[in-house]
PDB file of N, CA and C in Angstrom:
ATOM      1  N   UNK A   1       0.845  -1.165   0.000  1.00  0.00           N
ATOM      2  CA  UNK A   1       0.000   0.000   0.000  1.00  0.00           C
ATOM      3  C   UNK A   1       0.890   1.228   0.000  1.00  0.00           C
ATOM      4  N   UNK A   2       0.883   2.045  -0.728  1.00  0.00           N
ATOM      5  CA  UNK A   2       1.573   3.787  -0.953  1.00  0.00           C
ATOM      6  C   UNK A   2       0.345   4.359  -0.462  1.00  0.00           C
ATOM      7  N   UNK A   3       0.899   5.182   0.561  1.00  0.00           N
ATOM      8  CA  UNK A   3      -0.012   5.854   1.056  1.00  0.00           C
ATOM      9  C   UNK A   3       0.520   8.002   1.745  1.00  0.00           C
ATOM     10  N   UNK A   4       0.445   8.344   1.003  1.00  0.00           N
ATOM     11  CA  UNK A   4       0.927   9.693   0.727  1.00  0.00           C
ATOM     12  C   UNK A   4       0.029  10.661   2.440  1.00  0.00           C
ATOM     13  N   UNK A   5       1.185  10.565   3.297  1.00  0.00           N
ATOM     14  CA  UNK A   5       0.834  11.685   4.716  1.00  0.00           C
ATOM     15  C   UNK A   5       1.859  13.124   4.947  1.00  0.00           C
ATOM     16  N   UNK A   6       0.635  13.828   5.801  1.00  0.00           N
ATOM     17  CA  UNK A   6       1.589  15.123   5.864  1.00  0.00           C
ATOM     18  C   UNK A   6       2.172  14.779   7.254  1.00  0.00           C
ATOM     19  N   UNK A   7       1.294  14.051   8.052  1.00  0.00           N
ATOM     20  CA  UNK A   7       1.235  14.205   9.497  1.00  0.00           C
ATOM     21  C   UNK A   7       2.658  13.164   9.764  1.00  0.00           C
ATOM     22  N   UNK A   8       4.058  13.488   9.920  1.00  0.00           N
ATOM     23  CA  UNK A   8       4.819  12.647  10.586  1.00  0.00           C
ATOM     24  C   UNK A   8       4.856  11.499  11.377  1.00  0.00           C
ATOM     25  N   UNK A   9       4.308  11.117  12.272  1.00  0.00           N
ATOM     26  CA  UNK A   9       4.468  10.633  13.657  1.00  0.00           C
ATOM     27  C   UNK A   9       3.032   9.386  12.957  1.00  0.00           C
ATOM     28  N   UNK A  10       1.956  10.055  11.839  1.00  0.00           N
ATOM     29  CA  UNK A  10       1.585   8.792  11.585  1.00  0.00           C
ATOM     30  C   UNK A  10       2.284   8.309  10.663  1.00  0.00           C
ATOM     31  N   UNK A  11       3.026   8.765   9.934  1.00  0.00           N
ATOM     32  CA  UNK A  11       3.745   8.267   8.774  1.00  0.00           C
ATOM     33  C   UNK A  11       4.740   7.050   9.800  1.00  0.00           C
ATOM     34  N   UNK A  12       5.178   7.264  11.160  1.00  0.00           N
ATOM     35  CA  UNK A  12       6.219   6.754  11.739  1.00  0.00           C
ATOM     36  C   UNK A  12       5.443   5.629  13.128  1.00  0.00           C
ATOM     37  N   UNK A  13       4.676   5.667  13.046  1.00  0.00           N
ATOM     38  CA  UNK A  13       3.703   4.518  13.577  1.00  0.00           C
ATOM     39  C   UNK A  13       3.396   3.620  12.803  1.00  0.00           C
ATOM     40  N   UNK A  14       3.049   3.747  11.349  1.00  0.00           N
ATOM     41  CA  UNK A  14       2.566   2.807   9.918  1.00  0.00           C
ATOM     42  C   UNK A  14       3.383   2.371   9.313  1.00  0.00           C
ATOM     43  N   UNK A  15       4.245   2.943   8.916  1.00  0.00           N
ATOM     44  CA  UNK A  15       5.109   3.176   7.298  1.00  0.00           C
ATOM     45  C   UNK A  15       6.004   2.126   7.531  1.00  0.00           C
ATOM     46  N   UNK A  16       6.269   1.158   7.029  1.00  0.00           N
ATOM     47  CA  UNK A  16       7.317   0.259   6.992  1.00  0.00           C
ATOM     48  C   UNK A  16       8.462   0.942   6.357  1.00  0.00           C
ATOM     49  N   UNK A  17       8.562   1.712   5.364  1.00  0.00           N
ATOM     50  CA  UNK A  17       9.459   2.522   4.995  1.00  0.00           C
ATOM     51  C   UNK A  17       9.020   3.916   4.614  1.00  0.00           C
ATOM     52  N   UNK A  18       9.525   5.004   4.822  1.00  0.00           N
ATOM     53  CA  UNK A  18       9.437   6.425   4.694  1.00  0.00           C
ATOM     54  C   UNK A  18      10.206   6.701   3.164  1.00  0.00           C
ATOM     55  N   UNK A  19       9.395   8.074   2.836  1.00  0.00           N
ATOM     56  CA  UNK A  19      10.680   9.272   1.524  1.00  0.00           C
ATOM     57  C   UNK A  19      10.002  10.700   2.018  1.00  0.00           C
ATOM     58  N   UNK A  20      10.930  11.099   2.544  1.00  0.00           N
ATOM     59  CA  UNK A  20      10.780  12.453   2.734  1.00  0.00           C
ATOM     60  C   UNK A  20      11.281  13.543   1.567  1.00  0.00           C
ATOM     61  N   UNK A  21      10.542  13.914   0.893  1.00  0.00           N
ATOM     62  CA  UNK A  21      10.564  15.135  -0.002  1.00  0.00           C
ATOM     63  C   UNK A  21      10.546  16.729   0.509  1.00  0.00           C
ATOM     64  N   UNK A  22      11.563  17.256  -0.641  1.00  0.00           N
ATOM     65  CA  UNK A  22      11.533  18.782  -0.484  1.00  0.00           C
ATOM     66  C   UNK A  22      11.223  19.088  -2.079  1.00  0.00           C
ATOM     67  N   UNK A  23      10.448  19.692  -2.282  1.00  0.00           N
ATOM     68  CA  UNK A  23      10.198  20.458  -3.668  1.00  0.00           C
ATOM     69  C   UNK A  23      10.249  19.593  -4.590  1.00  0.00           C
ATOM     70  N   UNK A  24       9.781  18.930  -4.181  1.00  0.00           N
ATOM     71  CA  UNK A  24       9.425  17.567  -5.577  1.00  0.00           C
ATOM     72  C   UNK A  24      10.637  16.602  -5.674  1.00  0.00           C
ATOM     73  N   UNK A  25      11.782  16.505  -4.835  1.00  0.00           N
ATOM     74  CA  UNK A  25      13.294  15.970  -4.517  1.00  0.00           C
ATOM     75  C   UNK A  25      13.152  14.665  -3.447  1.00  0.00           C
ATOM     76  N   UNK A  26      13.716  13.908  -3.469  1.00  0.00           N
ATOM     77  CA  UNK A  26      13.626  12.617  -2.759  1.00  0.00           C
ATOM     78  C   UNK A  26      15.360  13.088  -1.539  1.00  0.00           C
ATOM     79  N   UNK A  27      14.891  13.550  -0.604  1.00  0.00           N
ATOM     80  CA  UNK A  27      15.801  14.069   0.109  1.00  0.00           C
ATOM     81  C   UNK A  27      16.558  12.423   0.727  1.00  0.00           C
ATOM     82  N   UNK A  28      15.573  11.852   1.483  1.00  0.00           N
ATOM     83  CA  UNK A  28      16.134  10.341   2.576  1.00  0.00           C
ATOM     84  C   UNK A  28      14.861   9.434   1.906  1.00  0.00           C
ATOM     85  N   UNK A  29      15.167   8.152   2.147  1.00  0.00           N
ATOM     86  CA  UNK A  29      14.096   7.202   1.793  1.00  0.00           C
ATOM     87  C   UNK A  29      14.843   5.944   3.176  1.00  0.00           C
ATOM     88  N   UNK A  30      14.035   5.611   3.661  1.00  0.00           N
ATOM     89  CA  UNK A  30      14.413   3.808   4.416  1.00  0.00           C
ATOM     90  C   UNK A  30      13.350   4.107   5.877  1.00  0.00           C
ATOM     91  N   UNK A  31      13.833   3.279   6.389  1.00  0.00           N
ATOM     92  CA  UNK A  31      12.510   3.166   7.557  1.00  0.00           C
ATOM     93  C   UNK A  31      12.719   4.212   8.460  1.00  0.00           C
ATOM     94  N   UNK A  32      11.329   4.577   8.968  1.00  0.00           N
ATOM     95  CA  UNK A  32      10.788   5.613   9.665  1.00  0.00           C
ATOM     96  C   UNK A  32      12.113   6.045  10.395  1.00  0.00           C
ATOM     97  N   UNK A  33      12.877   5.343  11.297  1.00  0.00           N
ATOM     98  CA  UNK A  33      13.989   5.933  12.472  1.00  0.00           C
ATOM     99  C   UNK A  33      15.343   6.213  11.202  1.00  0.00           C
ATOM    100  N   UNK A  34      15.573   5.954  10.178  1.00  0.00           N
ATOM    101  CA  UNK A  34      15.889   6.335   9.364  1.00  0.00           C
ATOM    102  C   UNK A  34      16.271   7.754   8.471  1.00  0.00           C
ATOM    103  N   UNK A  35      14.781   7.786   8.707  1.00  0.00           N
ATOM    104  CA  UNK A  35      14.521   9.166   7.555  1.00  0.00           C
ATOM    105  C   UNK A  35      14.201   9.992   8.520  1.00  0.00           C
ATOM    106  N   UNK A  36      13.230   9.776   9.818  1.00  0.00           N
ATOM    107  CA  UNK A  36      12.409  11.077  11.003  1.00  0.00           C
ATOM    108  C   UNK A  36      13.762  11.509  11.759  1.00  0.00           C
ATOM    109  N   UNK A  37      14.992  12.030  11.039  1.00  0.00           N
ATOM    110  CA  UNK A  37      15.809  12.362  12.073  1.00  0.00           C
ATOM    111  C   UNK A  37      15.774  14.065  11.930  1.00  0.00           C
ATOM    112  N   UNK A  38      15.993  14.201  13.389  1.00  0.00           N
ATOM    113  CA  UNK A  38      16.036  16.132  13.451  1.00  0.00           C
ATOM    114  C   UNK A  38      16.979  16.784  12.174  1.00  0.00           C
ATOM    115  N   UNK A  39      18.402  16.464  12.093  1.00  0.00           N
ATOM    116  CA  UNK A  39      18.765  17.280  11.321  1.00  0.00           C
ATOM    117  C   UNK A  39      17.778  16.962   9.670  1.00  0.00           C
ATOM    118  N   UNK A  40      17.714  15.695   9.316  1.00  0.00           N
ATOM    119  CA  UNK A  40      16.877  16.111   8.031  1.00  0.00           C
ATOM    120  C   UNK A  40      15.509  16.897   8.133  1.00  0.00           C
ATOM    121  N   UNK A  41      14.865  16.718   9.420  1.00  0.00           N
ATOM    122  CA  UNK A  41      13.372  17.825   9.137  1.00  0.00           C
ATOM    123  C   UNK A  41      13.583  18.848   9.295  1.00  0.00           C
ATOM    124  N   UNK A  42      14.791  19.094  10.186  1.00  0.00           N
ATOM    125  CA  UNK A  42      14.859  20.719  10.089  1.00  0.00           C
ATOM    126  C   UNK A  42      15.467  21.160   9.062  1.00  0.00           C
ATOM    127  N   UNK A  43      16.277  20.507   7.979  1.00  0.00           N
ATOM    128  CA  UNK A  43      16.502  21.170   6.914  1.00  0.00           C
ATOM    129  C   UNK A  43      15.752  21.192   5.989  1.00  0.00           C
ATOM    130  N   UNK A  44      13.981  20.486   5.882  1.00  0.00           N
ATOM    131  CA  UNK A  44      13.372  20.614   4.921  1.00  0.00           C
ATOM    132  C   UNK A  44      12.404  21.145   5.348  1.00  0.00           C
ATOM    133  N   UNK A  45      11.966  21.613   6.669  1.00  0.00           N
ATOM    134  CA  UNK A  45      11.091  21.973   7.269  1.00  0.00           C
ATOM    135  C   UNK A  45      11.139  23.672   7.942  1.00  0.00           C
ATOM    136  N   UNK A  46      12.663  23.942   8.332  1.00  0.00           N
ATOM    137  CA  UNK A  46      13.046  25.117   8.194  1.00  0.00           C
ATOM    138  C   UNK A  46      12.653  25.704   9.821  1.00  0.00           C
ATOM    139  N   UNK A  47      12.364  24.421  10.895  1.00  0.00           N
ATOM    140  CA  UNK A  47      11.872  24.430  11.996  1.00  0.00           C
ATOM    141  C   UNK A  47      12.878  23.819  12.675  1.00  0.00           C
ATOM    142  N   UNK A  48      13.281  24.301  14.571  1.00  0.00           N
ATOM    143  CA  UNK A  48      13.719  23.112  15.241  1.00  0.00           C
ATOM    144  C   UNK A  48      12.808  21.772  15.169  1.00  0.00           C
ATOM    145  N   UNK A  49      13.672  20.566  15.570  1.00  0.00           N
ATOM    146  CA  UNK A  49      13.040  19.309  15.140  1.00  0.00           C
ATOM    147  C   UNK A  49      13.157  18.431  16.615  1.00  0.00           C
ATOM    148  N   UNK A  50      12.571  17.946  17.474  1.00  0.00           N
ATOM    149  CA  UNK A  50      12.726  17.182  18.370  1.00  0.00           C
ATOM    150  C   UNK A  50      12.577  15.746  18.363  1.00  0.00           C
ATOM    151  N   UNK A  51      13.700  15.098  17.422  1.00  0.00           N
ATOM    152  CA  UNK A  51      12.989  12.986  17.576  1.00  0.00           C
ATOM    153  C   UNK A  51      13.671  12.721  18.907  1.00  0.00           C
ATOM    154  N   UNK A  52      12.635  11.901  19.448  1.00  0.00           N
ATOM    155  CA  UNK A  52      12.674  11.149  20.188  1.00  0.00           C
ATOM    156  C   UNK A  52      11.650   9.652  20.538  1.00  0.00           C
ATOM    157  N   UNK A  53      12.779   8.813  20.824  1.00  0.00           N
ATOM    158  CA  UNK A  53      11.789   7.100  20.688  1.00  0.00           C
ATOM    159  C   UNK A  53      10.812   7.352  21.632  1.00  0.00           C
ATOM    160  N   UNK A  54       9.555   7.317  20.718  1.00  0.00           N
ATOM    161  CA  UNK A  54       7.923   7.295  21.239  1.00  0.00           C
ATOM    162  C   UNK A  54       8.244   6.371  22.563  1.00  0.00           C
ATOM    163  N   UNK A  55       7.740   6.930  23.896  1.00  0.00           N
ATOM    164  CA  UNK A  55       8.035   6.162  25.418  1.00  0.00           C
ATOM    165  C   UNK A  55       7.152   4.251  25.096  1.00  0.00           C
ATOM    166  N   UNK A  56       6.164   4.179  24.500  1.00  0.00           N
ATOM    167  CA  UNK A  56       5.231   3.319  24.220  1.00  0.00           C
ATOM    168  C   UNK A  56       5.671   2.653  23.354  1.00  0.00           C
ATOM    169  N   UNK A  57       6.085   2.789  22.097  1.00  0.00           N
ATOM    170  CA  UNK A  57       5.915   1.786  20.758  1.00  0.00           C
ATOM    171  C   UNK A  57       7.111   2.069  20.304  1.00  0.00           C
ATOM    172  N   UNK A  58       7.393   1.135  19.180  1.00  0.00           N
ATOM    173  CA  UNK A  58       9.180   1.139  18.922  1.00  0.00           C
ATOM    174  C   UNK A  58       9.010   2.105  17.252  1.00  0.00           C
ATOM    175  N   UNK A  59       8.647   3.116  17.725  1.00  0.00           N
ATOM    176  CA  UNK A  59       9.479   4.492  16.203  1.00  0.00           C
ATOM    177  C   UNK A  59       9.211   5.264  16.946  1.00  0.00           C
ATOM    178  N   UNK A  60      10.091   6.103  15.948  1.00  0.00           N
ATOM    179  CA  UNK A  60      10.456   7.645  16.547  1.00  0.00           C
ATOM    180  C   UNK A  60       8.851   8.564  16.577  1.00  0.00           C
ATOM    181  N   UNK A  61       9.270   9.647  17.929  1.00  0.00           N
ATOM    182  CA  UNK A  61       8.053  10.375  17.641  1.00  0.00           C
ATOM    183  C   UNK A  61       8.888  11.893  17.544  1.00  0.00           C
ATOM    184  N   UNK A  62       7.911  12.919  16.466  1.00  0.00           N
ATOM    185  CA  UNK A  62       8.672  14.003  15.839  1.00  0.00           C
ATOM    186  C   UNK A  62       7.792  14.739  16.549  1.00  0.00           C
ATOM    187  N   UNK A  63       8.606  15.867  17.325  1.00  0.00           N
ATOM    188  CA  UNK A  63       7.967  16.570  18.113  1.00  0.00           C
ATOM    189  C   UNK A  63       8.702  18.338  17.586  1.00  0.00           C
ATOM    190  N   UNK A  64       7.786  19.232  16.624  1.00  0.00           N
ATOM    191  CA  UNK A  64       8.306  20.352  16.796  1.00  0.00           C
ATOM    192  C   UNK A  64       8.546  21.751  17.697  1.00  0.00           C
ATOM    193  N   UNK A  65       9.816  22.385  17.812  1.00  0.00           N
ATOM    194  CA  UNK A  65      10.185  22.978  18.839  1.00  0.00           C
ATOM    195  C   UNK A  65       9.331  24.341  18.840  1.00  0.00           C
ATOM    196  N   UNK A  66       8.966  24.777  19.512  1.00  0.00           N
ATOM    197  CA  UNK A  66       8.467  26.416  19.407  1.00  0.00           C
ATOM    198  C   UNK A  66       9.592  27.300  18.930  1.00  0.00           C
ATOM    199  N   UNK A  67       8.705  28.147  18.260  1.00  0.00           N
ATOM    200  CA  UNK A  67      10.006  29.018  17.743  1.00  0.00           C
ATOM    201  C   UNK A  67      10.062  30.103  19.141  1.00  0.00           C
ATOM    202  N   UNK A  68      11.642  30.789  19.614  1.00  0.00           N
ATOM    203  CA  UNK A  68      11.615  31.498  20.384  1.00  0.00           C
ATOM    204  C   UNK A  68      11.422  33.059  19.699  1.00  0.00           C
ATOM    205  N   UNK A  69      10.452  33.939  20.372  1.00  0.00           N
ATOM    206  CA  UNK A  69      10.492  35.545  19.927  1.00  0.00           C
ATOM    207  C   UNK A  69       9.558  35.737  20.020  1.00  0.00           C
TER     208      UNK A  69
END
């Protein structure tokens, strides 16, 4: 099943394997703890990025930082 999400954290509960895109570009592709790492979302996302292993279930959960100001 291909199944196209915006929402991270379900993409990383489901996805047997992840591709994270920027502007139509295949930035990372391989499984969720793989691809959901801080430095790649914050460089396509343009946000601090917080992964950390979900306390409950085995993938990462993507938690974004508040911006300070």
């Amino acid at each position: 099943v291909l199944a196209i999400v915006h929402d991270l954290n379900l993409a990383a509960a489901y996805a047997d394997r992840v591709v994270l895109l920027h502007e139509a570009r295949v930035v990372e592709a391989g499984t969720p703890s793989q691809v959901l790492r801080a430095d790649l979302l914050e460089s396509v996302f343009d946000i601090p990025m917080l992964v950390i292993p979900h306390p409950q279930l085995a993938h990462p959960l993507v938690i974004a930082e508040p911006h300070e100001g």
